[in-house]
Protein backbone atom coordinates (compact mmCIF):
# COMPACT_ATOMS: atom_id res chain seq x y z
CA UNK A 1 124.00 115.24 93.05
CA UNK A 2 121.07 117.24 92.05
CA UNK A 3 119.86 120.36 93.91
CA UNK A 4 117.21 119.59 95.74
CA UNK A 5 114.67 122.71 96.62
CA UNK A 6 116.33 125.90 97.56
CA UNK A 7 114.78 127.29 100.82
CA UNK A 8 114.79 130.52 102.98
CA UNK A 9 116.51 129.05 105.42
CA UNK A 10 119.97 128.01 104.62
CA UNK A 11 119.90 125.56 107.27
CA UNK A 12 117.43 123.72 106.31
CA UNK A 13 119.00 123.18 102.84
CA UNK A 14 122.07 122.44 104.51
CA UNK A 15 119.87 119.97 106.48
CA UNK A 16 118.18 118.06 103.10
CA UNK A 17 121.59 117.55 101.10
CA UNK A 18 123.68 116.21 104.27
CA UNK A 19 120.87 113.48 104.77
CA UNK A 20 121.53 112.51 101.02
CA UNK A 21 124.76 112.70 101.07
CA UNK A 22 125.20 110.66 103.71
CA UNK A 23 122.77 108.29 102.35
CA UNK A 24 125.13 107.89 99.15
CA UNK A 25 128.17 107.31 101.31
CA UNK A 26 125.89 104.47 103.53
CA UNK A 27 125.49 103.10 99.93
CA UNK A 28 129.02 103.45 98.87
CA UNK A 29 129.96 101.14 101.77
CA UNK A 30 127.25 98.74 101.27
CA UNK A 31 128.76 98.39 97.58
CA UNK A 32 132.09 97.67 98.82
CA UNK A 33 130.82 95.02 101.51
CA UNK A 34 129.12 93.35 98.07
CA UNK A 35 131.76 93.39 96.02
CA UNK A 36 134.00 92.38 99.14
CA UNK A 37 132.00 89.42 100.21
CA UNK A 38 131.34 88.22 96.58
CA UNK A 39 135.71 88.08 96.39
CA UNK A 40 135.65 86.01 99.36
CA UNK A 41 133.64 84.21 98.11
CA UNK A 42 135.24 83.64 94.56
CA UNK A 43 138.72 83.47 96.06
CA UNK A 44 138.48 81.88 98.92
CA UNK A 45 139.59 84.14 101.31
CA UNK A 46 138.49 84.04 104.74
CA UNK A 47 140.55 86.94 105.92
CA UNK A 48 138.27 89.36 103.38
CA UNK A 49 135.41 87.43 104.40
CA UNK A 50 135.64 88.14 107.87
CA UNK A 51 136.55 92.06 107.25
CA UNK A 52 133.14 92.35 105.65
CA UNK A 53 131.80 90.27 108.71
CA UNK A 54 132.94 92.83 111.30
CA UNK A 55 132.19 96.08 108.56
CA UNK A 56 128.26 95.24 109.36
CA UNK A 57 128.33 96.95 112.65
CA UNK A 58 129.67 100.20 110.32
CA UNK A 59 126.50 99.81 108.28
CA UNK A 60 123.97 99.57 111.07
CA UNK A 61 125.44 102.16 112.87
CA UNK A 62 125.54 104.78 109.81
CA UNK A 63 121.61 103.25 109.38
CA UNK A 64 121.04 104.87 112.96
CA UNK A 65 122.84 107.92 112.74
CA UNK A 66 121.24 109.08 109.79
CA UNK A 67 117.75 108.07 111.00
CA UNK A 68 118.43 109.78 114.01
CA UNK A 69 119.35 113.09 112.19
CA UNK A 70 115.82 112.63 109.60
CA UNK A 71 113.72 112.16 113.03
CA UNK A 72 115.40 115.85 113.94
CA UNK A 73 114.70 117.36 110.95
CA UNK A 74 110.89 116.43 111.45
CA UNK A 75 110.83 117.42 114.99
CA UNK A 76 112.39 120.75 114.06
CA UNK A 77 111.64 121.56 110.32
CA UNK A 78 108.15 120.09 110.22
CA UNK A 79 108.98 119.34 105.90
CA UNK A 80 105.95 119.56 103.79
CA UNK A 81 105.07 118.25 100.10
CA UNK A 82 108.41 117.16 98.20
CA UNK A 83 110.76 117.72 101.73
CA UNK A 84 108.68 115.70 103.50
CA UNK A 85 109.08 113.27 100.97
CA UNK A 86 112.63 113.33 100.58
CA UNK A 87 112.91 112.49 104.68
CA UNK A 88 110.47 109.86 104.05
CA UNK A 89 112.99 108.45 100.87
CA UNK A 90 115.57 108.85 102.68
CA UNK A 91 114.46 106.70 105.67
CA UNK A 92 112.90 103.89 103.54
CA UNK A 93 116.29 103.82 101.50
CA UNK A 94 119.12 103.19 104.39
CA UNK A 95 116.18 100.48 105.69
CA UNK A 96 117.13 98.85 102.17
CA UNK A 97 120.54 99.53 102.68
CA UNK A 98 121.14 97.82 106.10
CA UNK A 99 119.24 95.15 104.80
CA UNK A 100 121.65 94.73 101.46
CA UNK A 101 124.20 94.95 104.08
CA UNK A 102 123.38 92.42 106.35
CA UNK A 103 123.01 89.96 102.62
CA UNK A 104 126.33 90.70 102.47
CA UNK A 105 127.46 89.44 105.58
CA UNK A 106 125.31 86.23 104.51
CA UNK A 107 127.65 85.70 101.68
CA UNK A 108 130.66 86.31 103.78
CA UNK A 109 129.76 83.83 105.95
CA UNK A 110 129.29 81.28 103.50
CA UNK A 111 132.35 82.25 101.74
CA UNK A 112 134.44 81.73 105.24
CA UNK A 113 132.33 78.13 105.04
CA UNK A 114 132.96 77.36 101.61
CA UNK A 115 136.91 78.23 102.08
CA UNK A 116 137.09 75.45 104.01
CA UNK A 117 135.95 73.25 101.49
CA UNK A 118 136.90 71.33 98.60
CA UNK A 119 136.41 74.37 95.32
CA UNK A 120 134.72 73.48 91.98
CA UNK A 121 137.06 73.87 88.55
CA UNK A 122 134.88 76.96 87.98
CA UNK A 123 135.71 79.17 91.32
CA UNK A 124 131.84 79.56 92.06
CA UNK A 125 131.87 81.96 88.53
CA UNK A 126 128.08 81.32 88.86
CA UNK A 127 128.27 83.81 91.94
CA UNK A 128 130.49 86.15 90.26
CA UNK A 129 128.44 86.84 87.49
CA UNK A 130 125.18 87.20 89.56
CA UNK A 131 126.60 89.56 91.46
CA UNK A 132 128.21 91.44 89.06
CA UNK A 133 124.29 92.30 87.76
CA UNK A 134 123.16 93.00 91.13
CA UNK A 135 126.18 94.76 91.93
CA UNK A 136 125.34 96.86 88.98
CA UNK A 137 121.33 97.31 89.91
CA UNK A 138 122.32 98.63 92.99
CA UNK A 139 125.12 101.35 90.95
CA UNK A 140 122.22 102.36 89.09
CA UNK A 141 119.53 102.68 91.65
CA UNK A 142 121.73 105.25 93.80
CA UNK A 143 122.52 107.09 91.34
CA UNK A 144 119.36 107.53 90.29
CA UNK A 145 118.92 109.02 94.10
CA UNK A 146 121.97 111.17 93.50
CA UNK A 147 120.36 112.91 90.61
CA UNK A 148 117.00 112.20 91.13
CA UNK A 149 116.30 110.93 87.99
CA UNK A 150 112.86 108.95 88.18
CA UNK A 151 113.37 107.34 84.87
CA UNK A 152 116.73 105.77 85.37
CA UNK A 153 114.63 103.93 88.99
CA UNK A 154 112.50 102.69 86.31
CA UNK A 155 115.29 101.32 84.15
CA UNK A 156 117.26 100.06 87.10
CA UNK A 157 114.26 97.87 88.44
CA UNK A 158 113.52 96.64 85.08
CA UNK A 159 117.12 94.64 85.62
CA UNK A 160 115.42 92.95 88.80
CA UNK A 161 113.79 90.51 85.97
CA UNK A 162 117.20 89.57 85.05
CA UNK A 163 118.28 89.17 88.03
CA UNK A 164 116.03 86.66 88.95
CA UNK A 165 116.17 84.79 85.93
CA UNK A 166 120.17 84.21 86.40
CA UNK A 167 119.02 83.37 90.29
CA UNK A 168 116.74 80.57 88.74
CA UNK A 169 119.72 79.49 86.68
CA UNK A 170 122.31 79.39 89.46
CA UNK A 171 119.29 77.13 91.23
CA UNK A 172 118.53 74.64 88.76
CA UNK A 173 122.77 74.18 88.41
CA UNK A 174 123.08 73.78 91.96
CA UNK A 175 120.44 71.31 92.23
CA UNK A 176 121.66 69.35 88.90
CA UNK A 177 124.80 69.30 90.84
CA UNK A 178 123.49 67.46 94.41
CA UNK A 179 121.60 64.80 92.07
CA UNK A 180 124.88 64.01 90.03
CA UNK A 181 127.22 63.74 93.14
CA UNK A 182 125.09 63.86 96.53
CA UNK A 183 128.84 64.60 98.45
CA UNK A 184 128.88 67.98 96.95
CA UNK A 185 125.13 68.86 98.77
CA UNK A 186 126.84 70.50 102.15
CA UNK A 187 128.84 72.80 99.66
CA UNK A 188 125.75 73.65 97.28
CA UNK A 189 123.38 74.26 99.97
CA UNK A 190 126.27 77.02 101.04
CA UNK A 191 126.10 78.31 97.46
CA UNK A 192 122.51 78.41 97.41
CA UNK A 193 122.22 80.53 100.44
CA UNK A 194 124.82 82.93 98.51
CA UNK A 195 122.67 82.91 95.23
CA UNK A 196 119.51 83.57 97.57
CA UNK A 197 121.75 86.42 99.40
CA UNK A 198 121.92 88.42 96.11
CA UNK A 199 118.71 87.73 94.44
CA UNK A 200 117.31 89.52 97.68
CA UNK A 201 119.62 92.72 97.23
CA UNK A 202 118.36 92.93 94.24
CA UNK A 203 114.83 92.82 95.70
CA UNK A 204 116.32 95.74 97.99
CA UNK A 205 117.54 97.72 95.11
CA UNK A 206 114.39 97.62 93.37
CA UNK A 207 112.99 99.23 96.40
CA UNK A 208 115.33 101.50 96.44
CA UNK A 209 114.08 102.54 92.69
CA UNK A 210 110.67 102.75 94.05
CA UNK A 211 111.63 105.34 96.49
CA UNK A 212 113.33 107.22 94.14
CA UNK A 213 109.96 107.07 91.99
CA UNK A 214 108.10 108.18 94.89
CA UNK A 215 110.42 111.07 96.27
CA UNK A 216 110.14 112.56 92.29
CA UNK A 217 107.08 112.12 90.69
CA UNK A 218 104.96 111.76 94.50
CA UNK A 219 103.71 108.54 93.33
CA UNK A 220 103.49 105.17 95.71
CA UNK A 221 104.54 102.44 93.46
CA UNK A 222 105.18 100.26 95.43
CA UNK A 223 103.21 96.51 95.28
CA UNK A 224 101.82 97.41 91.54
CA UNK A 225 103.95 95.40 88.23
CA UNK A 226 106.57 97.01 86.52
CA UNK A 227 104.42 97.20 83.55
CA UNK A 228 101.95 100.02 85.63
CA UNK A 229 105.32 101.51 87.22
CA UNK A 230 106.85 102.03 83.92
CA UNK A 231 103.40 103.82 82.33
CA UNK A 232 102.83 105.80 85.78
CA UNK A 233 106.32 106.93 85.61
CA UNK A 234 107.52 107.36 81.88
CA UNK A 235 104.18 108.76 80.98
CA UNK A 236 103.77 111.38 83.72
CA UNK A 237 104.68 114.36 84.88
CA UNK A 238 107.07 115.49 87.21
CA UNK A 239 105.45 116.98 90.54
């Protein structure tokens, strides 16, 4: 990771990089209950599926722990300017990350559903490959925490766009799908609520990116188009 400011008190530092660090291993496991749940999906395996089921009680509780430790550091610390910021990031970020968690457990659960049932020639590829992007969003958006790095957030959240574009396509397959056989509309309904699942972590990744903008450059992005994000952040300054 990136240093973060270097302060008097060695505590305090101590303090700042154990929040992020445990921030980055809350997003390591939400990563692996993605990529778990998108198997189980894929595979059919309801075994995996319910693994990444019971993991979401390891993802809320990490989500408390560490928001438990930033409400300390503000009781105790007081953090002005970029500190205060960087408790503020790190808050808004395991939000995101319980969130992408419990989409996760979504897609588990329709994976344990969709085990059940009769599987198309293609293995539900559709889902693979839309989760491999958002899989990938999310890659880039914490490690754009992990070094800071305000224009890598911007590049990350550009990918959002093509996120939702292969959502739209998954949709429109689906649906083609339920019109040509109407016996298959339990099991696309299932996939839709999948599809939906990881269009929305990539949603939460984008936030992610917009914390990452805000914690570096001090700059609320948030609810403005990527087109303003991309000239507030690529053609400012670092504060």
């Amino acid at each position: 990771m990136e240093p973060i400011h270097t302060h008097i008190s060695r505590q305090f530092n101590a303090e700042l990089e154990d929040i992020r660090t445990r921030v980055l291993q809350m997003g390591g496991l939400v990563e692996r209950q993605i990529e778990r749940a998108i198997e189980s999906l894929v595979k059919g395996d309801i075994t995996l599926g319910e693994v990444v089921i019971m993991d979401d009680t390891k993802v809320n509780g990490m989500e408390v722990s560490i928001d438990e430790e930033c409400n300390q550091i503000i009781a105790k610390r007081q953090p002005a300017a970029s500190d205060l910021r960087l408790v503020v990031a790190v808050i808004k970020t395991i939000t995101d990350l319980e969130r992408i968690g419990d989409e996760a457990e979504k897609i588990a659960r329709m994976a344990v559903r969709l085990a059940q049932e009769e599987r198309p020639k293609n293995n539900y590829m559709e889902i693979q490959a839309l989760g491999n992007r958002v899989q990938q969003m999310l890659r880039d958006a914490l490690n754009a925490f992990a070094r800071l790095d305000a224009t890598a957030a911007v590049h990350s959240a550009q990918e959002d766009i093509k996120v939702d574009q292969d959502y739209d396509g998954v949709m429109r397959q689906m649906i083609t799908f339920m019109m040509e056989d109407p016996r298959t509309i339990s099991r696309m309904l299932n996939v839709i609520w999948a599809a939906r699942a990881l269009e929305r972590i990539g949603d939460h990744a984008t936030n992610i990116c917009e914390y990452v903008i805000y914690l570096v450059k001090g700059k609320d992005v948030r609810h403005i188009s990527l087109e303003q994000i991309e000239k507030e952040v690529l053609g400012g300054k670092n504060t």
